[in-house]
N, C-alpha and C. Protein backbone atom coordinates (compact mmCIF):
# COMPACT_ATOMS: atom_id res chain seq x y z
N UNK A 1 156.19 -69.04 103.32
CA UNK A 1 156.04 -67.62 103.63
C UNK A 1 154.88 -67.42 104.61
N UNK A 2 155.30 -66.93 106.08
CA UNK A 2 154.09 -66.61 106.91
C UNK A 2 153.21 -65.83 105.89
N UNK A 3 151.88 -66.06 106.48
CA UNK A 3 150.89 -64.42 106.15
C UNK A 3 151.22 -63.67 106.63
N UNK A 4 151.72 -63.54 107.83
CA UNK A 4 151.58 -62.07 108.62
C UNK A 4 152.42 -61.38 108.07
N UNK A 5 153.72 -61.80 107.64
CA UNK A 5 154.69 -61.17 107.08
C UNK A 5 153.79 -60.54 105.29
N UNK A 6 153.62 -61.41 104.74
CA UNK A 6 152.51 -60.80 103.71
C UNK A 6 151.70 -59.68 104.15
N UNK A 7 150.62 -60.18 105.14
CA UNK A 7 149.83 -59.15 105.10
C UNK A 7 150.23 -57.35 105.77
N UNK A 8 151.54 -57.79 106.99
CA UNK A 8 152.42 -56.44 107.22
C UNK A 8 153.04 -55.49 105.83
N UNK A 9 153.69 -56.77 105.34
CA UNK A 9 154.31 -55.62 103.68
C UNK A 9 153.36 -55.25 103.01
N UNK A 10 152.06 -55.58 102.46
CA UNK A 10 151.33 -55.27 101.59
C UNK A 10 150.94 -53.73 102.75
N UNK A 11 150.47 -54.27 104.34
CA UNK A 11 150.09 -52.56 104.32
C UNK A 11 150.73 -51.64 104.17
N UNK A 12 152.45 -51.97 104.75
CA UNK A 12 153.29 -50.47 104.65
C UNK A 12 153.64 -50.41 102.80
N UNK A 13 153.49 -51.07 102.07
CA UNK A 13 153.63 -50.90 100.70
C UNK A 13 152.04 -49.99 99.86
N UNK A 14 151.02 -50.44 100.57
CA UNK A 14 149.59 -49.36 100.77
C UNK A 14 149.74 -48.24 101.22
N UNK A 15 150.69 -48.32 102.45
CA UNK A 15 150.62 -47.17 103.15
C UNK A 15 151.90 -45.93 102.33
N UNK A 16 152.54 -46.68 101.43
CA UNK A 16 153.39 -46.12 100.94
C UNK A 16 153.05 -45.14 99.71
N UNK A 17 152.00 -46.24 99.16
CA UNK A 17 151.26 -45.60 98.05
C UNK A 17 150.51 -44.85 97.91
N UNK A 18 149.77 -44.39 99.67
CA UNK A 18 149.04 -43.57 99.61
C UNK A 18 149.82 -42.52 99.94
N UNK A 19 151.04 -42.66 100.68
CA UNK A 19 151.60 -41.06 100.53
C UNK A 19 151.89 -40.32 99.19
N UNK A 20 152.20 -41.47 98.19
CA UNK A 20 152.93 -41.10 96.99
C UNK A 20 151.51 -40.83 96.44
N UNK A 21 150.50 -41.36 96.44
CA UNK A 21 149.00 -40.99 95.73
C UNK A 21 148.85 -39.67 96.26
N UNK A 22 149.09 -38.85 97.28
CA UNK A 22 148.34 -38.07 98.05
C UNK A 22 149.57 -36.66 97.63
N UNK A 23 150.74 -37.23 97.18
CA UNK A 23 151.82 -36.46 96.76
C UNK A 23 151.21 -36.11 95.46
N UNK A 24 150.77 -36.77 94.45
CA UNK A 24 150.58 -37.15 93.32
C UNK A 24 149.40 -36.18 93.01
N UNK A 25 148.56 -36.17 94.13
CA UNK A 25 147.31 -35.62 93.45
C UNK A 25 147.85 -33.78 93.84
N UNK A 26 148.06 -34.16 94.65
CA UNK A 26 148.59 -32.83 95.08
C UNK A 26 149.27 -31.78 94.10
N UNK A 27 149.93 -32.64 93.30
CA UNK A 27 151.05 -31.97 92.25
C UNK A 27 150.02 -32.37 90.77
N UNK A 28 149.08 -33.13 90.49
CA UNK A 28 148.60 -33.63 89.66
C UNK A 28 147.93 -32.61 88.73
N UNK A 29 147.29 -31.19 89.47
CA UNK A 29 146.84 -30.11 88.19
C UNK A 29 147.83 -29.35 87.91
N UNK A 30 149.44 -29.00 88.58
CA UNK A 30 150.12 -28.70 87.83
C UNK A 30 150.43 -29.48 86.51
N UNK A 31 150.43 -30.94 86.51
CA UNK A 31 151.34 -32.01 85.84
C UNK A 31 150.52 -31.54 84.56
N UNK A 32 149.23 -31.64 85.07
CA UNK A 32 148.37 -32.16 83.53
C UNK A 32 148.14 -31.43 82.69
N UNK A 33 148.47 -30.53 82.91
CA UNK A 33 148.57 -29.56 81.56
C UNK A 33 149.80 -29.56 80.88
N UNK A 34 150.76 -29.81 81.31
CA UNK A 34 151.90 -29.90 80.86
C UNK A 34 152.43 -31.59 79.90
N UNK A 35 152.00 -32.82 80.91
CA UNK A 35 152.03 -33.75 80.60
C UNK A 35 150.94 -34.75 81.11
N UNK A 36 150.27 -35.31 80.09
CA UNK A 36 148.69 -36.00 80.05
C UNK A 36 149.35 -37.19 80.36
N UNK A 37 150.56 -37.49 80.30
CA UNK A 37 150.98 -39.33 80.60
C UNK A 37 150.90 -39.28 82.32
N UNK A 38 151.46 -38.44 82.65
CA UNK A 38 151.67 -38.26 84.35
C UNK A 38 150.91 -38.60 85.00
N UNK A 39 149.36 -37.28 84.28
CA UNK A 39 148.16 -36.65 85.06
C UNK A 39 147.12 -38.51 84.75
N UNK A 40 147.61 -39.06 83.88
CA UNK A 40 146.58 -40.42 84.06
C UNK A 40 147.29 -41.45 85.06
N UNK A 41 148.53 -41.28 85.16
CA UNK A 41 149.37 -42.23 86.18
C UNK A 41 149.02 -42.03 87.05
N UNK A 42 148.78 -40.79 87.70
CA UNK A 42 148.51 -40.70 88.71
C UNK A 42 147.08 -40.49 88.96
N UNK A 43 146.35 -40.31 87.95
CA UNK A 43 144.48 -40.99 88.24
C UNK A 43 144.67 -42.46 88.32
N UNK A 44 145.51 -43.22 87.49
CA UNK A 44 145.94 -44.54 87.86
C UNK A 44 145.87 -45.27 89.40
N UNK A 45 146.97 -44.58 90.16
CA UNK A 45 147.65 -44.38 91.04
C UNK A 45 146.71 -44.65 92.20
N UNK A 46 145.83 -43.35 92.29
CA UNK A 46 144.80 -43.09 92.99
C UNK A 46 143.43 -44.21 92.83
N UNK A 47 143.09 -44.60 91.73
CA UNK A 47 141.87 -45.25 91.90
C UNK A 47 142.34 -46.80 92.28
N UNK A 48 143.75 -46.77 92.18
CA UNK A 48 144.43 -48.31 92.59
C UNK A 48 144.28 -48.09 94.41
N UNK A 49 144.71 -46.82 94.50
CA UNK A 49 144.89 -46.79 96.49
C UNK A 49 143.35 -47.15 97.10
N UNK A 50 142.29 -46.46 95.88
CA UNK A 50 141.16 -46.70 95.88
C UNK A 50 140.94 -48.06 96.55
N UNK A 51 141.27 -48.96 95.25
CA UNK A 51 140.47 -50.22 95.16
C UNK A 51 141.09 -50.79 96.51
N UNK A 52 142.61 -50.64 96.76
CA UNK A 52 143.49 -51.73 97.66
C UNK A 52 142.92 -51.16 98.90
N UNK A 53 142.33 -49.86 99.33
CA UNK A 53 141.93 -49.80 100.91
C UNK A 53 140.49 -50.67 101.06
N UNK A 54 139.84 -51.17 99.94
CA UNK A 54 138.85 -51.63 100.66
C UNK A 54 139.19 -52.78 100.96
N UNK A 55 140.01 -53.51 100.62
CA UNK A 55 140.68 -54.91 100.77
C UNK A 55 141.55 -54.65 102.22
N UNK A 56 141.62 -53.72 102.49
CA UNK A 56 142.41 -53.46 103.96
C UNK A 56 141.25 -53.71 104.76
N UNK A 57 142.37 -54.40 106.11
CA UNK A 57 141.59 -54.61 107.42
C UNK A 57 140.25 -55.26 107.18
């Protein structure tokens, strides 16, 4: 398996996650009052996009 091919999917799969993180938070104070499993998935979610951008570039 090249890297480059690795390191291309991991960003658009980052880059994917941060739309869905950025979707997520967005919708995230409706969720959490309603459902507390969501509103931590997606604090999940987010402190994961967290950790994986500093490992970018």
């Amino acid at each position: 398996m090249p890297t480059d091919f690795v390191k291309l999917s991991f960003h658009f799969s980052s880059s994917y996650l941060k739309i869905c993180g950025i979707k997520m938070f967005l919708i995230r104070g409706n969720i959490n009052h309603r459902h507390g499993n969501i509103g931590s998935l997606a604090q999940r979610i987010s402190r994961y996009i967290f950790y994986s951008s500093l490992f970018e570039g």
